[in-house]
PDB file of N, CA and C in Angstrom:
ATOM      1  N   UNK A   1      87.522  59.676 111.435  1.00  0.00           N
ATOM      2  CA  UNK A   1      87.039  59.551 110.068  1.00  0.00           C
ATOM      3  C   UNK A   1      88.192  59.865 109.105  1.00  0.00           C
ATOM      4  N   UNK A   2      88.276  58.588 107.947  1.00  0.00           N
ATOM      5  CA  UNK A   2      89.517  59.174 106.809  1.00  0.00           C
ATOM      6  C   UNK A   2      89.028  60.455 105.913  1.00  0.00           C
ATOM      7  N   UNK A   3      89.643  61.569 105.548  1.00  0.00           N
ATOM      8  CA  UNK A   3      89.303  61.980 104.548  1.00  0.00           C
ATOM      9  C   UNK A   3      89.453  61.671 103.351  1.00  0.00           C
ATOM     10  N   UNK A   4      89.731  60.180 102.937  1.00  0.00           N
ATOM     11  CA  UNK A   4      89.637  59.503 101.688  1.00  0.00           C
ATOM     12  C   UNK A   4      89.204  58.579 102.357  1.00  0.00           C
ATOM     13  N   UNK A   5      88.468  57.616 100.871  1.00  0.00           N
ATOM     14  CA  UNK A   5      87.870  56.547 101.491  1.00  0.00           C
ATOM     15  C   UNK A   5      89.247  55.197 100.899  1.00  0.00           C
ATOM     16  N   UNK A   6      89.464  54.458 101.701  1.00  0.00           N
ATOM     17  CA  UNK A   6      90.551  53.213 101.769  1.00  0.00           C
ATOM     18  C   UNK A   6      90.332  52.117 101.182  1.00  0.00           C
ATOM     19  N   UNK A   7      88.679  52.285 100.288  1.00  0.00           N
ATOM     20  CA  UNK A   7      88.305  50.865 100.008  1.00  0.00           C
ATOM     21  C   UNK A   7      87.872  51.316  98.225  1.00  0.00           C
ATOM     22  N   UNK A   8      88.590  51.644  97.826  1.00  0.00           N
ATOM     23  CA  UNK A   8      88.289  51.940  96.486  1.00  0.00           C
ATOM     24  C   UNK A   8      88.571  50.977  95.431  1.00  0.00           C
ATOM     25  N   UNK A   9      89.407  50.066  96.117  1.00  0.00           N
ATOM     26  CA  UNK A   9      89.946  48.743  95.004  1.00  0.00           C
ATOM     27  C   UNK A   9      89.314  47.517  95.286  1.00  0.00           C
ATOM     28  N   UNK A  10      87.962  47.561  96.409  1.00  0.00           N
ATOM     29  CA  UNK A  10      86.883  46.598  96.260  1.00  0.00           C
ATOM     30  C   UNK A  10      86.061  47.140  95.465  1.00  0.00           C
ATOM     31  N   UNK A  11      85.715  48.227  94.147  1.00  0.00           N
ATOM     32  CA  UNK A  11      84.480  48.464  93.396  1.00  0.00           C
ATOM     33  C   UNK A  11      85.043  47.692  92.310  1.00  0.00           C
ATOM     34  N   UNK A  12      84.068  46.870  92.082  1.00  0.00           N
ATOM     35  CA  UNK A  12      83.721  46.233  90.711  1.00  0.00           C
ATOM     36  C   UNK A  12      82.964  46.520  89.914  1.00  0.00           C
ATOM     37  N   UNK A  13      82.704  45.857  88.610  1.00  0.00           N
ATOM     38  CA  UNK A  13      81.838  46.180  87.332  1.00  0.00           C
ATOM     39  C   UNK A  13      80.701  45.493  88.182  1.00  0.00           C
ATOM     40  N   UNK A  14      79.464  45.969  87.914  1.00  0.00           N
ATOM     41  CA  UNK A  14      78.332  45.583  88.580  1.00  0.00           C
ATOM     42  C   UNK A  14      77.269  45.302  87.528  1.00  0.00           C
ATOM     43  N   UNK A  15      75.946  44.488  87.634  1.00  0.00           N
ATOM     44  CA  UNK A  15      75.101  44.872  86.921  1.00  0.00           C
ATOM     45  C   UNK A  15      73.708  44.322  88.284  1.00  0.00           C
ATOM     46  N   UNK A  16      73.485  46.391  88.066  1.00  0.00           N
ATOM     47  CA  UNK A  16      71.960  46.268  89.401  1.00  0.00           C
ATOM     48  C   UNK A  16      71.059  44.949  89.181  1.00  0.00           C
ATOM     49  N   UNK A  17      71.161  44.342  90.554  1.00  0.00           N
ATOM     50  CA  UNK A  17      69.984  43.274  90.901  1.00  0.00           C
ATOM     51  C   UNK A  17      68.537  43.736  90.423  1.00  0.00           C
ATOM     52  N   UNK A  18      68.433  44.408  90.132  1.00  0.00           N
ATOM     53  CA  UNK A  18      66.721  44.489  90.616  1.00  0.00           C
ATOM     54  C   UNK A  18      66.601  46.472  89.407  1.00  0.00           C
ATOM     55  N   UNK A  19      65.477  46.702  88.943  1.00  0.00           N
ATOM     56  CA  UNK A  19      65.462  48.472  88.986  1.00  0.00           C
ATOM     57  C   UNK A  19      64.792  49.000  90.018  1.00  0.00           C
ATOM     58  N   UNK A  20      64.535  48.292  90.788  1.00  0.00           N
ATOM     59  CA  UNK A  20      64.650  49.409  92.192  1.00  0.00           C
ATOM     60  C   UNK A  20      64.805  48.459  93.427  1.00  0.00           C
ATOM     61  N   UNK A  21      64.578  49.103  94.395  1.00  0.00           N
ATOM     62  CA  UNK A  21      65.377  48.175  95.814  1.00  0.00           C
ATOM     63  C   UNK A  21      64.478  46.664  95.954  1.00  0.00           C
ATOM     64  N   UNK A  22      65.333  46.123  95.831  1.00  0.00           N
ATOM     65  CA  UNK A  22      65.461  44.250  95.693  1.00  0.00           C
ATOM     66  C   UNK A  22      64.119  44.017  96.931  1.00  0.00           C
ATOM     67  N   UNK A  23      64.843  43.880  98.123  1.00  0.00           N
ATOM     68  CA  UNK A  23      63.657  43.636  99.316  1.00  0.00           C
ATOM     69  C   UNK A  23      62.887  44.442  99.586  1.00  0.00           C
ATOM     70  N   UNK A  24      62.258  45.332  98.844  1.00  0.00           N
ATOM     71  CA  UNK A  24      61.132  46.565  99.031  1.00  0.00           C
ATOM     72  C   UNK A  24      60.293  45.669  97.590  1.00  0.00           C
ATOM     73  N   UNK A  25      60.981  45.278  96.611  1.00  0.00           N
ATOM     74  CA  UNK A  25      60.304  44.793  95.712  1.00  0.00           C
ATOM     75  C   UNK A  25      59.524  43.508  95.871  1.00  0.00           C
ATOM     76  N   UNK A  26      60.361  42.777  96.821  1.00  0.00           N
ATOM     77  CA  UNK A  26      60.332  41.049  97.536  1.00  0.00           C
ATOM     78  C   UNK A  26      59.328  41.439  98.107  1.00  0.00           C
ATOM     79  N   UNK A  27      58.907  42.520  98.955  1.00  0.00           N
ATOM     80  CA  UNK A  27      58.056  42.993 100.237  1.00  0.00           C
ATOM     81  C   UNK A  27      56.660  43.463  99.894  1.00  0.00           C
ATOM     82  N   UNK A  28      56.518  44.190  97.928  1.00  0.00           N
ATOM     83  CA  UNK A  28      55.838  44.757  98.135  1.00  0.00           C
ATOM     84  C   UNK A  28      55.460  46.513  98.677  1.00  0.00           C
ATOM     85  N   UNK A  29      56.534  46.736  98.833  1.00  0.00           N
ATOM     86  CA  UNK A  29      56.743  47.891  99.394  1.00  0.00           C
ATOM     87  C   UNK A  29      57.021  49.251  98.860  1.00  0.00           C
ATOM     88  N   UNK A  30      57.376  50.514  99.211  1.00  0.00           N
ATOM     89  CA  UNK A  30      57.980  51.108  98.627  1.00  0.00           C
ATOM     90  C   UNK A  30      59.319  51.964  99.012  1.00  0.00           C
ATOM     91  N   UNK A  31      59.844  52.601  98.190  1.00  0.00           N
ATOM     92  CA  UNK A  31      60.951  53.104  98.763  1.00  0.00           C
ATOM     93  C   UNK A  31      61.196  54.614  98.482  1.00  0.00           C
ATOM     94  N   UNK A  32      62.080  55.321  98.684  1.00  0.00           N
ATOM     95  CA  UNK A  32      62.428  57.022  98.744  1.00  0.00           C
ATOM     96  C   UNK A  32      63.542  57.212  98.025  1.00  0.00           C
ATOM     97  N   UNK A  33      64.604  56.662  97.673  1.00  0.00           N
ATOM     98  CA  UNK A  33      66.007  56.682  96.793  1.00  0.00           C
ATOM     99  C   UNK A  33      66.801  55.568  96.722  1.00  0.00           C
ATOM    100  N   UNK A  34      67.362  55.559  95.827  1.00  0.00           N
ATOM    101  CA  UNK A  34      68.300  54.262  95.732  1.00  0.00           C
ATOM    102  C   UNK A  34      69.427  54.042  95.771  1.00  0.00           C
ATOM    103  N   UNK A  35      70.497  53.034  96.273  1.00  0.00           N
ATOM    104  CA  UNK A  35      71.747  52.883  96.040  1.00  0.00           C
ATOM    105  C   UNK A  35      71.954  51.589  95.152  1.00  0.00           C
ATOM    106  N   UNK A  36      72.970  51.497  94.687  1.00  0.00           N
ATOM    107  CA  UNK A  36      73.994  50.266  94.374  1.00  0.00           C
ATOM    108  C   UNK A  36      75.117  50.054  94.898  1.00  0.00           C
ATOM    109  N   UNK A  37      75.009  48.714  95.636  1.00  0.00           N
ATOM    110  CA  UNK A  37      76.096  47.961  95.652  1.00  0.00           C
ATOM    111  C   UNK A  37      77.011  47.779  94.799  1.00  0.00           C
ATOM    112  N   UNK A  38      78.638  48.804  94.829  1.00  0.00           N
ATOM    113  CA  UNK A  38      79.490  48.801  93.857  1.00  0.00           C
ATOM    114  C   UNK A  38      80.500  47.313  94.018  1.00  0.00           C
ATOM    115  N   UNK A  39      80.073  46.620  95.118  1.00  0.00           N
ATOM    116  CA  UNK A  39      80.133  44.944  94.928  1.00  0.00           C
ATOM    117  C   UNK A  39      80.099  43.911  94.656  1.00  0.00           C
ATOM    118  N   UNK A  40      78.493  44.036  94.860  1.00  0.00           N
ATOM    119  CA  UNK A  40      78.264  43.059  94.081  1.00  0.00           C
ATOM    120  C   UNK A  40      76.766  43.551  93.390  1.00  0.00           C
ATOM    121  N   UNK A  41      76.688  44.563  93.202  1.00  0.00           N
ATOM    122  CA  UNK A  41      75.282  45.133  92.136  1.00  0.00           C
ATOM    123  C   UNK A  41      74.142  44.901  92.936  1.00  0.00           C
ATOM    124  N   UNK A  42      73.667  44.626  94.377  1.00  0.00           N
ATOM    125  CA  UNK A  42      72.459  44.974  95.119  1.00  0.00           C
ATOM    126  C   UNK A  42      72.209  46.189  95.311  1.00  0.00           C
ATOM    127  N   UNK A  43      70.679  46.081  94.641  1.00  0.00           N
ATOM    128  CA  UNK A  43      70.235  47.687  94.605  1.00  0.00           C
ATOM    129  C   UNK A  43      69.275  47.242  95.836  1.00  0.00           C
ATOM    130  N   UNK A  44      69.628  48.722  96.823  1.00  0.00           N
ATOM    131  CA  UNK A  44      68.483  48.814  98.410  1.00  0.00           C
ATOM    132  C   UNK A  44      68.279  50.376  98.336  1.00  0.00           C
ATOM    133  N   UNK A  45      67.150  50.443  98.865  1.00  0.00           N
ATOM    134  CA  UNK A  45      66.543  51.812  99.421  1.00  0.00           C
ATOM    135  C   UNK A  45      67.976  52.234 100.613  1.00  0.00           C
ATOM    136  N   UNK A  46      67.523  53.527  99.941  1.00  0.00           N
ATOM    137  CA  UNK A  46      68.321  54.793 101.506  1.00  0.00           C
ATOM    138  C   UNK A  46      67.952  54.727 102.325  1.00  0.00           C
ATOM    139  N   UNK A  47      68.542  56.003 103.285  1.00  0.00           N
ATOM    140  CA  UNK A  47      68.525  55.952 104.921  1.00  0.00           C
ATOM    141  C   UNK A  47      66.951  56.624 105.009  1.00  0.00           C
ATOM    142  N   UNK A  48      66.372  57.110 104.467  1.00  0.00           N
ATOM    143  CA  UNK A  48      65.424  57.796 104.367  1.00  0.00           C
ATOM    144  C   UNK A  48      64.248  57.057 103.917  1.00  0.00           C
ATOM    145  N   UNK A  49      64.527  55.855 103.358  1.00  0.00           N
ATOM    146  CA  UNK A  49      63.259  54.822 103.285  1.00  0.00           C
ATOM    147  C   UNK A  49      63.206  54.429 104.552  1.00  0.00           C
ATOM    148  N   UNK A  50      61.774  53.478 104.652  1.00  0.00           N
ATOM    149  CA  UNK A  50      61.777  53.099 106.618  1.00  0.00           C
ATOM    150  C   UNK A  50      62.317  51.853 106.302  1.00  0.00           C
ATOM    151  N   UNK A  51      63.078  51.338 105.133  1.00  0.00           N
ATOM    152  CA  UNK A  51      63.238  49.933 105.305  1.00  0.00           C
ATOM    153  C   UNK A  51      65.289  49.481 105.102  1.00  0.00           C
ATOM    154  N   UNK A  52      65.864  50.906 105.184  1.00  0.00           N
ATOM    155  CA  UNK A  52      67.079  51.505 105.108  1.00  0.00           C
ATOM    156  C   UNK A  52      67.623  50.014 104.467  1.00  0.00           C
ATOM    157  N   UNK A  53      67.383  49.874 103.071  1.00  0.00           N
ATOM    158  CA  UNK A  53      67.703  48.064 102.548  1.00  0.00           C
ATOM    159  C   UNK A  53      69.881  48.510 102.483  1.00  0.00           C
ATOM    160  N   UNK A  54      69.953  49.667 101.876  1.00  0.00           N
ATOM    161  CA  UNK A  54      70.866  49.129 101.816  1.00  0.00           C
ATOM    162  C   UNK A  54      72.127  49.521 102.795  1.00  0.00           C
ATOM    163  N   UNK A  55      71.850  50.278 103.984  1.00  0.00           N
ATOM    164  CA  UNK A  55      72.439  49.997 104.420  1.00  0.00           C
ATOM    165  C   UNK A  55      72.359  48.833 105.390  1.00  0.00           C
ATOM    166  N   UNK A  56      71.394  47.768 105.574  1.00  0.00           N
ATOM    167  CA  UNK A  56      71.005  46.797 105.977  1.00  0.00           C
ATOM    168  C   UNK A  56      71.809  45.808 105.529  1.00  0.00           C
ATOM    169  N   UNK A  57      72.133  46.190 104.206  1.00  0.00           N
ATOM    170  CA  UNK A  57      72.972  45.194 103.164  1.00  0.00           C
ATOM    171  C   UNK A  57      74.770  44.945 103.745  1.00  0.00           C
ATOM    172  N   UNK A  58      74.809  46.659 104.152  1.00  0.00           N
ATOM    173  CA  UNK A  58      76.340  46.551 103.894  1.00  0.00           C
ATOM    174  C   UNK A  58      76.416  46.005 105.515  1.00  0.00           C
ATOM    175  N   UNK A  59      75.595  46.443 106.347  1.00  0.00           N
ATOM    176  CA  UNK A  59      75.946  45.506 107.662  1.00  0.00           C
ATOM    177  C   UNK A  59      76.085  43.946 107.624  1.00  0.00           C
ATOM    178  N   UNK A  60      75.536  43.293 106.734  1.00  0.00           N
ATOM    179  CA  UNK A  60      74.816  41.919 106.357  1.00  0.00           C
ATOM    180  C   UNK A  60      76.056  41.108 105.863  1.00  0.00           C
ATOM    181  N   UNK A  61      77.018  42.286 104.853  1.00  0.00           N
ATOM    182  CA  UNK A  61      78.041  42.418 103.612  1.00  0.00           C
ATOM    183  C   UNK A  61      79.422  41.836 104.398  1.00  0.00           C
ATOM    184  N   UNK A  62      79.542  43.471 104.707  1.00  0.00           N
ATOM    185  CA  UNK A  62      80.728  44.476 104.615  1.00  0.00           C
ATOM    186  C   UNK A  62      81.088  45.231 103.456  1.00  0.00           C
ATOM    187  N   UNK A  63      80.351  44.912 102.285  1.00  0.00           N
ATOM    188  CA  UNK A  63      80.246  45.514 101.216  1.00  0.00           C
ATOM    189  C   UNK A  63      80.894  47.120 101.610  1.00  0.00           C
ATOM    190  N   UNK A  64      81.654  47.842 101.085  1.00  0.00           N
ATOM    191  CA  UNK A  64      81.818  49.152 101.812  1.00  0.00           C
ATOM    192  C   UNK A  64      81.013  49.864 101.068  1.00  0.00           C
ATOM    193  N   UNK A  65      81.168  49.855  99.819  1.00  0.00           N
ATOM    194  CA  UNK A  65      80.718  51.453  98.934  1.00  0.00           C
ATOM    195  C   UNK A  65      79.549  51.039  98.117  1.00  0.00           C
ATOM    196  N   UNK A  66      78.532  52.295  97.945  1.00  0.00           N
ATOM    197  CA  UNK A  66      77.738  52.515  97.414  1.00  0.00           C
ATOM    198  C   UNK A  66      77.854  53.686  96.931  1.00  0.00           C
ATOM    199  N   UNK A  67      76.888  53.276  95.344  1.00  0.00           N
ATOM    200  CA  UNK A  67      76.567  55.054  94.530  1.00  0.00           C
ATOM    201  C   UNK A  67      75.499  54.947  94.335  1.00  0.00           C
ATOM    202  N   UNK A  68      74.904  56.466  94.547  1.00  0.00           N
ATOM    203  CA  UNK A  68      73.127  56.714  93.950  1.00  0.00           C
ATOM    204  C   UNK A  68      72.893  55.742  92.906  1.00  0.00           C
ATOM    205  N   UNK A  69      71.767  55.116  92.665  1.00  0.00           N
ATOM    206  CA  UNK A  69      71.077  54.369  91.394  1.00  0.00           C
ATOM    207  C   UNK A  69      69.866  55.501  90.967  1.00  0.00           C
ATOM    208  N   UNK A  70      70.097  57.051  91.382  1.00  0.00           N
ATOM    209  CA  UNK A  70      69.029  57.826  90.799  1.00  0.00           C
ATOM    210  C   UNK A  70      69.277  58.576  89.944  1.00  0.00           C
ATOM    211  N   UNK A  71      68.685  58.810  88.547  1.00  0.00           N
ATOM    212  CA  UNK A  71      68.932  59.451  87.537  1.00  0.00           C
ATOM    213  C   UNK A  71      69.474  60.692  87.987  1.00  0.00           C
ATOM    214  N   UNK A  72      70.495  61.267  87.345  1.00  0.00           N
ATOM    215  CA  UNK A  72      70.943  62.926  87.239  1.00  0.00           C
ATOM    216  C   UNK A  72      71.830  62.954  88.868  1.00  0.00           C
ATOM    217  N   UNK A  73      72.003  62.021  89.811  1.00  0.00           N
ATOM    218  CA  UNK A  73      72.750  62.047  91.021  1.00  0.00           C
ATOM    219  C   UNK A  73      74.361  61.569  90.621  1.00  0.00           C
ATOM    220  N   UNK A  74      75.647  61.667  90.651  1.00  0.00           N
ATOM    221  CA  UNK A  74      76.997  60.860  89.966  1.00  0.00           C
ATOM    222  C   UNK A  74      77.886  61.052  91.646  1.00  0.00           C
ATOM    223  N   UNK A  75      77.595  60.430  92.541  1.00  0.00           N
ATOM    224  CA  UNK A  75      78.214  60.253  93.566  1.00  0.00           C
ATOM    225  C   UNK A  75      78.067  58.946  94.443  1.00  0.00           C
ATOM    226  N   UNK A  76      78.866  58.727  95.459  1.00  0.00           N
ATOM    227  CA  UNK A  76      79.487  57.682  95.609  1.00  0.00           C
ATOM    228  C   UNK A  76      79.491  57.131  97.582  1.00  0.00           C
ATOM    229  N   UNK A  77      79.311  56.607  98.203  1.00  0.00           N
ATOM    230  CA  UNK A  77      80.001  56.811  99.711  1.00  0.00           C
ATOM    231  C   UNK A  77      80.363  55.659 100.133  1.00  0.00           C
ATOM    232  N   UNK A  78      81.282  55.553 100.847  1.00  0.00           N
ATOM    233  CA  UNK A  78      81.738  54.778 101.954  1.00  0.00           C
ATOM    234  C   UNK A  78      81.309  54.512 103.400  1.00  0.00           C
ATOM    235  N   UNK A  79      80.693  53.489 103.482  1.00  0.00           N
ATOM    236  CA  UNK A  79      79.925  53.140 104.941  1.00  0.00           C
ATOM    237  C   UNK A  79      81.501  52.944 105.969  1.00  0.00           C
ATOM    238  N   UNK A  80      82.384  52.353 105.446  1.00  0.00           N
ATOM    239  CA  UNK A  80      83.518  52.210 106.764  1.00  0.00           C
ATOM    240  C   UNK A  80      83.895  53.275 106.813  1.00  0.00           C
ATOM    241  N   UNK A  81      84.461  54.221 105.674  1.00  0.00           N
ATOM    242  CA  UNK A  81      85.599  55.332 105.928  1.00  0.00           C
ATOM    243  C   UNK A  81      84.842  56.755 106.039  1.00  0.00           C
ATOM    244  N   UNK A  82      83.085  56.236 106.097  1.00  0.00           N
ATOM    245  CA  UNK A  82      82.245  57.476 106.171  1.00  0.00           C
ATOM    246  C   UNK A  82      82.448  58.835 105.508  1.00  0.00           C
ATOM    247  N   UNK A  83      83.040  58.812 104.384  1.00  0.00           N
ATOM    248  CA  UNK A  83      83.195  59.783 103.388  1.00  0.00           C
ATOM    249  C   UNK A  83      82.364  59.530 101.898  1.00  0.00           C
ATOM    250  N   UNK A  84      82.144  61.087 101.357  1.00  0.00           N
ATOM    251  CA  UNK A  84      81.313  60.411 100.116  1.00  0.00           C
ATOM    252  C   UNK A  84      82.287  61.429  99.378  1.00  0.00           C
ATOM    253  N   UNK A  85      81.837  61.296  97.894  1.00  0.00           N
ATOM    254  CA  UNK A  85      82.003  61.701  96.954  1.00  0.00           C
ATOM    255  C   UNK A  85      81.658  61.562  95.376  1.00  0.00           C
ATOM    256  N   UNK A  86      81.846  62.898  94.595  1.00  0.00           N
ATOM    257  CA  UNK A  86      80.970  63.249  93.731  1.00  0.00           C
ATOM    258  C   UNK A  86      82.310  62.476  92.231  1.00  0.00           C
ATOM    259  N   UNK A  87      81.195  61.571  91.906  1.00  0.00           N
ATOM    260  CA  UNK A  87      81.968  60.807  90.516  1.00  0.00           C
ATOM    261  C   UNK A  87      82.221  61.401  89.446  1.00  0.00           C
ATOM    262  N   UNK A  88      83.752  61.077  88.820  1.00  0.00           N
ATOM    263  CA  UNK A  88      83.942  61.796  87.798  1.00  0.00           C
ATOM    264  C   UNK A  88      83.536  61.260  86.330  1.00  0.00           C
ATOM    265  N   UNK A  89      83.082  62.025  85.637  1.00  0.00           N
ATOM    266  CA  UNK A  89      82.288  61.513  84.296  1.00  0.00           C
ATOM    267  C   UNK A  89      83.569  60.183  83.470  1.00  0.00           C
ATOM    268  N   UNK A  90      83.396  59.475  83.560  1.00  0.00           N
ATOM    269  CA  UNK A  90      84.290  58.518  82.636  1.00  0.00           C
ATOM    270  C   UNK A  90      84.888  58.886  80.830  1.00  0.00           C
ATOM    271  N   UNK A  91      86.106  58.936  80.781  1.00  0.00           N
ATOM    272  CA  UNK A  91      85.897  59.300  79.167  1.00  0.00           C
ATOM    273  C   UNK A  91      86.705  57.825  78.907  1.00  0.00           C
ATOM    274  N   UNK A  92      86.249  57.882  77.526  1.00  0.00           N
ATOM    275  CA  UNK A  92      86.357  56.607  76.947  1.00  0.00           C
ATOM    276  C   UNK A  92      87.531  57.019  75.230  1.00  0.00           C
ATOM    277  N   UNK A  93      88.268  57.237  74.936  1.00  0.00           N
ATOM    278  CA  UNK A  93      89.521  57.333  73.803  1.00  0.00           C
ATOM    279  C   UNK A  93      89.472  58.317  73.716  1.00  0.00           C
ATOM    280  N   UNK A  94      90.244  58.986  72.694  1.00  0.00           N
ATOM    281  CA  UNK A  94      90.856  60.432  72.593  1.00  0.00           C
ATOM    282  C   UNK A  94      89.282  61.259  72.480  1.00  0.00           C
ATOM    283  N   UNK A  95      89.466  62.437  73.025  1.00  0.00           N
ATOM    284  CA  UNK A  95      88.080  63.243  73.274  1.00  0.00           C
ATOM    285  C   UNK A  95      86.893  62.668  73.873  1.00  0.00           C
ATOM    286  N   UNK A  96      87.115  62.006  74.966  1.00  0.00           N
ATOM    287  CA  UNK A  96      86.146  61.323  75.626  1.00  0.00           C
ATOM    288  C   UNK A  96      84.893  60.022  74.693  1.00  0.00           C
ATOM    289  N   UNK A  97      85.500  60.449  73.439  1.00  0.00           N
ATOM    290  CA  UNK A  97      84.801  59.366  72.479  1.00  0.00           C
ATOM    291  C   UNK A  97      84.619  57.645  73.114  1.00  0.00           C
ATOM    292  N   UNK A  98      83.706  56.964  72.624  1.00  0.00           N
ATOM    293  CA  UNK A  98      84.343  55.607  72.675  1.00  0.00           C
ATOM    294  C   UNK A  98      84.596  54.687  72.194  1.00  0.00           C
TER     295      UNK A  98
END
């Protein structure tokens, strides 16, 4: 396992598919937490839903990284380099203004 993750220059600007997991929504279903695809913006349920969408996705993908899509969560993980981590708040011009 890396202790950094190697795929940080595949995250793109995204805008989430769906407000909550895409094929739980298609299905009818429900789900337990959410990710986004920092890929291509597919939002899937966690490992902890029974319908694990998104890591279903990144097998499907290769998509590597995902971040929580749940309010008040700012972290991040890597399915290849199996490391996560906690996102740093973005500032935007002098004094974090924007």
């Amino acid at each position: 396992m890396n202790p950094i993750c190697t795929h940080l220059d595949q995250i793109r600007e995204v805008t989430p598919s769906a407000p909550g997991c895409e094929d739980c929504l298609q299905m009818g279903d429900t789900w337990v937490h959410l990710r986004l695809c920092l890929s291509c913006g597919h939002v899937g349920c966690c490992d902890s839903s029974k319908n694990k969408h998104a890591t279903k996705h990144f097998h499907a993908t290769r998509h590597p990284i995902i971040k929580s899509f749940e309010p008040g969560e700012n972290w991040s993980y890597c399915y290849i380099d199996q490391v996560d981590w906690e996102d740093r708040p973005v500032q935007r011009g002098a004094g974090g203004r924007q």
